[in-house]
Protein backbone atom coordinates (compact mmCIF):
# COMPACT_ATOMS: atom_id res chain seq x y z
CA UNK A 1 29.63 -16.74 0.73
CA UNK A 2 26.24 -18.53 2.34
CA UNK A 3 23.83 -18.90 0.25
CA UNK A 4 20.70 -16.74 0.79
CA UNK A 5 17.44 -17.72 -0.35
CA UNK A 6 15.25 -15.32 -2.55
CA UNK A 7 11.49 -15.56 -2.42
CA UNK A 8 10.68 -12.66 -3.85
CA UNK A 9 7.07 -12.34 -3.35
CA UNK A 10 6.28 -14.23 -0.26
CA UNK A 11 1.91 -14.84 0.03
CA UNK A 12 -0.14 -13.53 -2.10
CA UNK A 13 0.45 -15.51 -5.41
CA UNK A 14 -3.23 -15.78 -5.92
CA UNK A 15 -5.64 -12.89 -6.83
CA UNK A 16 -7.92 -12.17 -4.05
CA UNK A 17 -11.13 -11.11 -4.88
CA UNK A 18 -13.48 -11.52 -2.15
CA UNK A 19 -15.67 -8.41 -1.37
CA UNK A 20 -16.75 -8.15 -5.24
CA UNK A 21 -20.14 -7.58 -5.69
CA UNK A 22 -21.04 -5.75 -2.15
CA UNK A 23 -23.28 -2.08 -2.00
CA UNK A 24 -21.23 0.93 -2.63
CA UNK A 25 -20.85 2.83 0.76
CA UNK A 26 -20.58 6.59 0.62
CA UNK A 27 -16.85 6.36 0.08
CA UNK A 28 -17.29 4.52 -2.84
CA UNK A 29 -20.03 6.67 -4.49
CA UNK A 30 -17.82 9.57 -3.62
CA UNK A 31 -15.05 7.86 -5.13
CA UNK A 32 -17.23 7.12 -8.36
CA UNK A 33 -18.05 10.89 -8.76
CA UNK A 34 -14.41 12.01 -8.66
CA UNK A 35 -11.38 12.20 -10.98
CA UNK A 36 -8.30 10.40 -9.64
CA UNK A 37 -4.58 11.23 -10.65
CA UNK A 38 -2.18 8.39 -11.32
CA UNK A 39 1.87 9.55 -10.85
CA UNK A 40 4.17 7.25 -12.65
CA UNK A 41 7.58 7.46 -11.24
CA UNK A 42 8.82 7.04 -14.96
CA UNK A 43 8.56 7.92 -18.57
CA UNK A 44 5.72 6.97 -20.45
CA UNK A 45 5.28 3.29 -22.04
CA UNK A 46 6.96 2.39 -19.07
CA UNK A 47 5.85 -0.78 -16.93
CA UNK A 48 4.45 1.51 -14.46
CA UNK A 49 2.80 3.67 -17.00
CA UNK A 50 0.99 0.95 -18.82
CA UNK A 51 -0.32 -0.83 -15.35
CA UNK A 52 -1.48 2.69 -14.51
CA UNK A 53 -3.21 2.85 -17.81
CA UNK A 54 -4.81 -0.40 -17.80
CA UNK A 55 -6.12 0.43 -14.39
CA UNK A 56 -7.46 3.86 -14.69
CA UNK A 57 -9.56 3.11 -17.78
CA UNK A 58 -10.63 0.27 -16.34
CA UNK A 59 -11.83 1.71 -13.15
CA UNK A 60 -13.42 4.96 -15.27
CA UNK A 61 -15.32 2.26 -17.85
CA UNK A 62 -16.37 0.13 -14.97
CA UNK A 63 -17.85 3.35 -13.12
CA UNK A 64 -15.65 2.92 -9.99
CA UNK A 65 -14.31 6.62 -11.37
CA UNK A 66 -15.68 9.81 -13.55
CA UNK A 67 -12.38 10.40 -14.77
CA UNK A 68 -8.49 9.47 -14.73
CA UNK A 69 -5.55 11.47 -15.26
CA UNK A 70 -1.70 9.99 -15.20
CA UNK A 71 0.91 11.65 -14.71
CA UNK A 72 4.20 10.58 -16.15
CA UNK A 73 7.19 12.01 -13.88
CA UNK A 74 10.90 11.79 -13.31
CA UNK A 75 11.36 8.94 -11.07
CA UNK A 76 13.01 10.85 -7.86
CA UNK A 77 11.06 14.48 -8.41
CA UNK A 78 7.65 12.25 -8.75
CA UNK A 79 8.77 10.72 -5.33
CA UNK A 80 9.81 13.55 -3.38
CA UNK A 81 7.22 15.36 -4.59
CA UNK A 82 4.44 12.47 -3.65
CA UNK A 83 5.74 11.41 0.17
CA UNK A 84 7.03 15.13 0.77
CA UNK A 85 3.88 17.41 0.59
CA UNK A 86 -0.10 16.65 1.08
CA UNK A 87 -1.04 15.50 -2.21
CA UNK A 88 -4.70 14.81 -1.64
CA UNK A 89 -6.90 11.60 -1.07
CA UNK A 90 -7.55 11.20 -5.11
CA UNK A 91 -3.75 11.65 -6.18
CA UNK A 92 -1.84 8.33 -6.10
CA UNK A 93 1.54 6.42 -6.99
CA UNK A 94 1.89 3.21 -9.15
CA UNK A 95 5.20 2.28 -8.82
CA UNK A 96 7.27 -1.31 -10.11
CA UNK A 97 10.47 -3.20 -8.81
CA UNK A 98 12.82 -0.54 -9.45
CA UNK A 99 11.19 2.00 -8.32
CA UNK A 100 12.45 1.01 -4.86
CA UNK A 101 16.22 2.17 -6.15
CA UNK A 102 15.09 5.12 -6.77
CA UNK A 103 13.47 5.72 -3.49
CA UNK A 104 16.66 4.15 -1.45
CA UNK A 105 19.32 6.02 -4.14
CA UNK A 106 17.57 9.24 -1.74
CA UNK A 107 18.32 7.62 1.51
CA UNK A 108 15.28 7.08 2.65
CA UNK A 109 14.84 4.87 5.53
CA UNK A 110 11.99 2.86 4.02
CA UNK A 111 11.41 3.24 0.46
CA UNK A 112 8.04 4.06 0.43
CA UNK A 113 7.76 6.65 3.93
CA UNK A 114 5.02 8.55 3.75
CA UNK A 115 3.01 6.61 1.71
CA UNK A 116 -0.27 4.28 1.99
CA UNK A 117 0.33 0.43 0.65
CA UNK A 118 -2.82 -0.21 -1.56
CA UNK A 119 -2.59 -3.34 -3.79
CA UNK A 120 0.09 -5.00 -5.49
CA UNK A 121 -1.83 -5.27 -9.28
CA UNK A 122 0.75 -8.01 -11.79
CA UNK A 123 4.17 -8.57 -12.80
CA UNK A 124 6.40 -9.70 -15.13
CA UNK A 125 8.74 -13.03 -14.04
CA UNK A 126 12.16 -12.71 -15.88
CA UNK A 127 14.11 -15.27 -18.08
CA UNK A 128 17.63 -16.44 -18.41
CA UNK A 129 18.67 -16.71 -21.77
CA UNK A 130 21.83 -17.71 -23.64
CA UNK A 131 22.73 -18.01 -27.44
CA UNK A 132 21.10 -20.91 -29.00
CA UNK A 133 25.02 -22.10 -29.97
CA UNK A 134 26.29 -21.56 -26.27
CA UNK A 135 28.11 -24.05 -24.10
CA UNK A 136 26.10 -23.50 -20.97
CA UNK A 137 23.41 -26.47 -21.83
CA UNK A 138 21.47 -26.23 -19.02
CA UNK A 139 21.00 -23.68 -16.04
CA UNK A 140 22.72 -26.32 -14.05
CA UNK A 141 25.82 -25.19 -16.42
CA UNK A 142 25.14 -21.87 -16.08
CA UNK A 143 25.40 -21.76 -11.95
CA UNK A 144 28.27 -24.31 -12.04
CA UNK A 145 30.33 -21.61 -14.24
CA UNK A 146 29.38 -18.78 -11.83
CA UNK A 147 30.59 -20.76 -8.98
CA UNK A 148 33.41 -21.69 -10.43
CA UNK A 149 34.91 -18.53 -11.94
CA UNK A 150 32.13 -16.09 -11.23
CA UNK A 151 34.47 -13.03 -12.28
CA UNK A 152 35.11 -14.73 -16.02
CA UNK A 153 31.27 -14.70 -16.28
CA UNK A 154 28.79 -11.64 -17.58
CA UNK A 155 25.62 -11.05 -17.66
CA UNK A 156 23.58 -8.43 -20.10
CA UNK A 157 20.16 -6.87 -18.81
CA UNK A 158 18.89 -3.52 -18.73
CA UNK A 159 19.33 -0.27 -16.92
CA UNK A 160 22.10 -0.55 -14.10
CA UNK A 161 19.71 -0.37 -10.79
CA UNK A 162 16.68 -1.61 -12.97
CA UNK A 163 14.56 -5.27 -12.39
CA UNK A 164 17.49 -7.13 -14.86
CA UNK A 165 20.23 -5.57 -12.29
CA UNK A 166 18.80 -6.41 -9.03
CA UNK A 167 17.35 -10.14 -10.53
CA UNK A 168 21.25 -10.51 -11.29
CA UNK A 169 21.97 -9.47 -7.69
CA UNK A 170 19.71 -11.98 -6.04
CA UNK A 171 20.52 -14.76 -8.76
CA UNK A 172 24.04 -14.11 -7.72
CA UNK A 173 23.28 -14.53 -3.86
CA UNK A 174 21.59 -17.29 -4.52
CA UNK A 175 23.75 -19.38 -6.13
CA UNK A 176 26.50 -17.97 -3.11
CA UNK A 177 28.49 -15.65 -5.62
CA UNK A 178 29.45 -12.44 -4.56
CA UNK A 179 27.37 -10.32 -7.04
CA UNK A 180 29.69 -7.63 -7.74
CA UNK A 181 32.24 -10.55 -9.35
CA UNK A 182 30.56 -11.46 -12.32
CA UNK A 183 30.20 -8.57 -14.84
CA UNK A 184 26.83 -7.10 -15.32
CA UNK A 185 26.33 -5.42 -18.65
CA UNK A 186 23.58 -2.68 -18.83
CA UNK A 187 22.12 -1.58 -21.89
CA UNK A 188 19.01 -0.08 -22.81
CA UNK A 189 16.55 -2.88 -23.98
CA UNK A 190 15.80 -5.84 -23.71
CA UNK A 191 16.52 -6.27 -27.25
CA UNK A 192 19.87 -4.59 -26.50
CA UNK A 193 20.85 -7.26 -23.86
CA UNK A 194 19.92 -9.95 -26.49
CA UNK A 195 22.54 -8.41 -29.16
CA UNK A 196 25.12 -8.06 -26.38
CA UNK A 197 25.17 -11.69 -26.33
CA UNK A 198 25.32 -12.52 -30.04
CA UNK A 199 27.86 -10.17 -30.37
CA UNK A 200 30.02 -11.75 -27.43
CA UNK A 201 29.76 -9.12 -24.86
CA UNK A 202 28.19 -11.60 -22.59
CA UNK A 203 27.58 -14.95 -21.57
CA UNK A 204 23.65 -15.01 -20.33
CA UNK A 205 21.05 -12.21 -20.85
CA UNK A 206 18.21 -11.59 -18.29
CA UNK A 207 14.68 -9.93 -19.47
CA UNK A 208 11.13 -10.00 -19.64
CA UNK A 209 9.50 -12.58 -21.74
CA UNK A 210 8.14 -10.39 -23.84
CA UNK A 211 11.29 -8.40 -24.41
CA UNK A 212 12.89 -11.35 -25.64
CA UNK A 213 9.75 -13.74 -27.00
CA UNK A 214 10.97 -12.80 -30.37
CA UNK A 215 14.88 -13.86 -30.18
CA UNK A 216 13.56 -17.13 -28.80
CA UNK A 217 10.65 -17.76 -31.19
CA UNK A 218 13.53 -17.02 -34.26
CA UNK A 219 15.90 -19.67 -32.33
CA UNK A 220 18.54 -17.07 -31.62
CA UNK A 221 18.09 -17.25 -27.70
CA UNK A 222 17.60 -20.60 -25.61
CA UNK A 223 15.95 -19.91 -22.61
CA UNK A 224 17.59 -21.44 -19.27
CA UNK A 225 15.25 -21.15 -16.40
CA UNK A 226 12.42 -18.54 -16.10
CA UNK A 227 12.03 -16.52 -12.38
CA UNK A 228 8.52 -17.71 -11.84
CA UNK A 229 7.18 -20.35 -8.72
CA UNK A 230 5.44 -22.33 -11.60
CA UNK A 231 6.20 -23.37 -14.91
CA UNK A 232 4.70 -20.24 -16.98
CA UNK A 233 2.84 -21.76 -20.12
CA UNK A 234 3.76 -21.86 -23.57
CA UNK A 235 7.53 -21.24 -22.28
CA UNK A 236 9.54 -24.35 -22.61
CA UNK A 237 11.83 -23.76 -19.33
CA UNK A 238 12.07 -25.06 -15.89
CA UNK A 239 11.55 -22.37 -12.98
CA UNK A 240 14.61 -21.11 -10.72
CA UNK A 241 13.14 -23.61 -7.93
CA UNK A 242 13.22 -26.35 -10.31
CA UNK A 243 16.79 -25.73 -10.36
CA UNK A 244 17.48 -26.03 -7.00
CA UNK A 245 17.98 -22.46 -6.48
CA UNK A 246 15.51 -20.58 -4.04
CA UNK A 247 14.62 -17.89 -6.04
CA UNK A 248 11.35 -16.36 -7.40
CA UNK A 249 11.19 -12.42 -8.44
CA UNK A 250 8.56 -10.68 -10.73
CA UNK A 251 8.88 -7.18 -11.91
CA UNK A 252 5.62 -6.28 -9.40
CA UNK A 253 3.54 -3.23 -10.31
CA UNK A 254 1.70 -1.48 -7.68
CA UNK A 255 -0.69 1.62 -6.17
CA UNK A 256 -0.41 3.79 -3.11
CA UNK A 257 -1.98 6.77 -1.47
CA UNK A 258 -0.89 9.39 0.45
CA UNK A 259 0.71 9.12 3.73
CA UNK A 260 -1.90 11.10 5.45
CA UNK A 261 -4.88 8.76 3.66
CA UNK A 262 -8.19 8.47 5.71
CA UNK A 263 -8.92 4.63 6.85
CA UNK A 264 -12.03 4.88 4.33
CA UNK A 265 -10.58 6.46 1.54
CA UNK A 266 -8.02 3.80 1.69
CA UNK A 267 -10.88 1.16 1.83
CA UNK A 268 -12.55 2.40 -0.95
CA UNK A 269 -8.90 2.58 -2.69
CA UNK A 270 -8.92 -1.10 -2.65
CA UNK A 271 -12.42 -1.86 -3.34
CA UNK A 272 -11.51 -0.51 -6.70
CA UNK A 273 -8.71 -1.96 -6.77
CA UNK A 274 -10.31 -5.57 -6.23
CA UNK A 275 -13.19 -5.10 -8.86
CA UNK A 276 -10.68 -3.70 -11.32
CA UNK A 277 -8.82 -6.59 -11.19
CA UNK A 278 -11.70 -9.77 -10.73
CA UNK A 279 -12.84 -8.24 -14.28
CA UNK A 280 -12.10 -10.48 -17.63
CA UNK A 281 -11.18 -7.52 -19.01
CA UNK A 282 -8.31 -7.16 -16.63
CA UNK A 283 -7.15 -10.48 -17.20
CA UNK A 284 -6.94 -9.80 -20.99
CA UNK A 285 -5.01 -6.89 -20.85
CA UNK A 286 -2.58 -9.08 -18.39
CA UNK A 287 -2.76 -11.91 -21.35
CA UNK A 288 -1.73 -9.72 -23.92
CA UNK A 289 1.01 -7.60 -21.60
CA UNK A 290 2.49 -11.08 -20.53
CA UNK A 291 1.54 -9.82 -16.86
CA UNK A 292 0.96 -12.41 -14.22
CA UNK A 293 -1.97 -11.13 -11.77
CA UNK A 294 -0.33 -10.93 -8.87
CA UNK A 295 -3.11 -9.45 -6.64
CA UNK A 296 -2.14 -8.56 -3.06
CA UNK A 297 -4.04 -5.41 -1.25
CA UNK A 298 -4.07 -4.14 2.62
CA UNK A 299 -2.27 -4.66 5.71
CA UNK A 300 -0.74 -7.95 3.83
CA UNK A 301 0.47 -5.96 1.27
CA UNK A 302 1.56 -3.12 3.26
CA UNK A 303 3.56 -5.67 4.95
CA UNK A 304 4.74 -7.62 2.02
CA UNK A 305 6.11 -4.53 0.31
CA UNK A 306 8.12 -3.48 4.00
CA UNK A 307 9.65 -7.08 3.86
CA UNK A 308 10.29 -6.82 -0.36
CA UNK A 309 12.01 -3.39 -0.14
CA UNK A 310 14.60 -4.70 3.00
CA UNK A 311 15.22 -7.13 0.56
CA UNK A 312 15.89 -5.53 -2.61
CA UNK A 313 18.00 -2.51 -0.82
CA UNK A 314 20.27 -5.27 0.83
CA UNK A 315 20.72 -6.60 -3.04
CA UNK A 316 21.60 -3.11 -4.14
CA UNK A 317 23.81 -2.75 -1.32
CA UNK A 318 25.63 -6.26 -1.95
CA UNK A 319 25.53 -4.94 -5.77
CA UNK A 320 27.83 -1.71 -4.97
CA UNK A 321 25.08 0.59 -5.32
CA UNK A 322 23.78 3.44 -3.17
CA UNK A 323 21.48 1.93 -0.77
């Protein structure tokens, strides 16, 4: 197989925050008078459900809002029901990484039809771990052995269509294995995936940092290589692109509107979405979440998320699953 390359992200890496600081127009004070409804495609305590959190009291203490109510949702009902009826200019969608299975599992031509790209608020970069007494040294070890008898290898994340799955996908592709060779075990934590390795059901586990900080604090999990662009700190472990393999991929969280959204509700959408996010009380909830801002918002990120969900349906596809 050719090997692919996986930038994940594309532009965007650094927060933008220009337009902070200008007079409220009417949308704005409109917007500050109303009472906005965040759907979470998800259960609650979710990724999606804490970014959705974080953001609505933020917005509602700043005084970009009066009030905030989220909704937590089935993942496909909370879809069909957001880009299949008229929801209303103050009723919105945060969705994450996976939430693009979801939306191709019901066929739909783009994931996100009939909705209105906003911003693209943080994410989480995932790690490749092994056990502290495995014989895979290095991630250079680890990609030789997958090359070199990719169906002996496994590797233990969660959910099966989840962030874990698809990161296995694209690590796959990019180190020119057929994904659906090696084994990919799916369990239902992070902590889960970790015990699945101690317990030899697999060679490698893939998670979040802080789904696994604790196994590697204790010693019990060695970290290989970590999904970021740059080195992330306090983490011990070269990046993906360190490793010669072209591959970054956070676990993104992000807001949209309505299909039929009005070009100045939309603006005033992302003016909140801007001065939620330049505020140090965003950036400590991100610090203590062990997000990565990841701020992205407008046409760019309309067509950044186009671009990122071709990319992870082809990986589901290559992966066996409905795409």
């Amino acid at each position: 197989m050719r090997r692919r390359q996986f930038l994940a992200l594309g532009a965007g890496l650094v927060p933008l925050v220009a337009g902070c600081g200008t007079v409220p127009g009417p949308r704005e004070r409109a917007l500050a008078a109303s009472t906005i409804a965040l759907v979470v495609p998800g259960p609650q305590g979710c990724g999606a459900d804490r970014a959705a959190r974080c953001l609505g009291g933020l917005a509602r203490r700043e005084g970009l809002v009066r009030g905030v109510q989220v909704a937590d949702r089935p993942g496909s009902a909370a879809l069909t029901e957001f880009t299949g009826t008229r929801t209303g200019t103050r009723r919105l969608l945060v969705v994450e990484l996976e939430t693009v299975a979801l939306a191709r599992a019901g066929r739909q031509a783009q994931a996100f039809a009939g909705t209105t790209p906003l911003a693209r608020l943080c994410g989480e970069w995932e790690l490749i771990a092994v056990p502290a007494a495995s014989g895979l040294g290095s991630f250079g070890a680890f990609a030789d052995a997958m090359r070199r008898d990719p169906s002996s290898m496994s590797v233990a994340g969660r959910a099966e269509g989840g962030v874990d799955h698809i990161m296995f996908g694209m690590l796959a592709q990019s180190l020119g294995v057929d994904p659906r060779l090696p084994r990919y075990v799916a369990c239902r934590s992070c902590d889960d995936a970790a015990g699945a390795t101690s317990g030899g059901l697999a060679d490698a586990v893939l998670g979040s940092p802080a789904g696994l900080r604790h196994r590697v604090r204790a010693g019990e999990l060695r970290v290989l290589a970590v999904s970021a662009p740059d080195r992330v700190p306090g983490l011990d472990a070269p990046t993906l692109l360190e490793c010669d393999t072209h591959l970054y991929c956070a676990d993104w969280r992000a807001l949209l509107g309505p299909g039929d959204l009005p070009p100045d509700d939309r603006d005033a959408l992302v003016a909140m979405c801007r001065s939620v996010t330049a505020t140090a009380s965003w950036r400590e909830h991100c610090r203590r979440n062990g997000w990565t801002s990841l701020y992205l918002d407008g046409d760019d990120f309309g067509q950044w998320l186009r671009v990122e969900s071709a990319r992870l349906g082809r990986t589901l596809g290559d992966l066996g699953l409905r795409a």
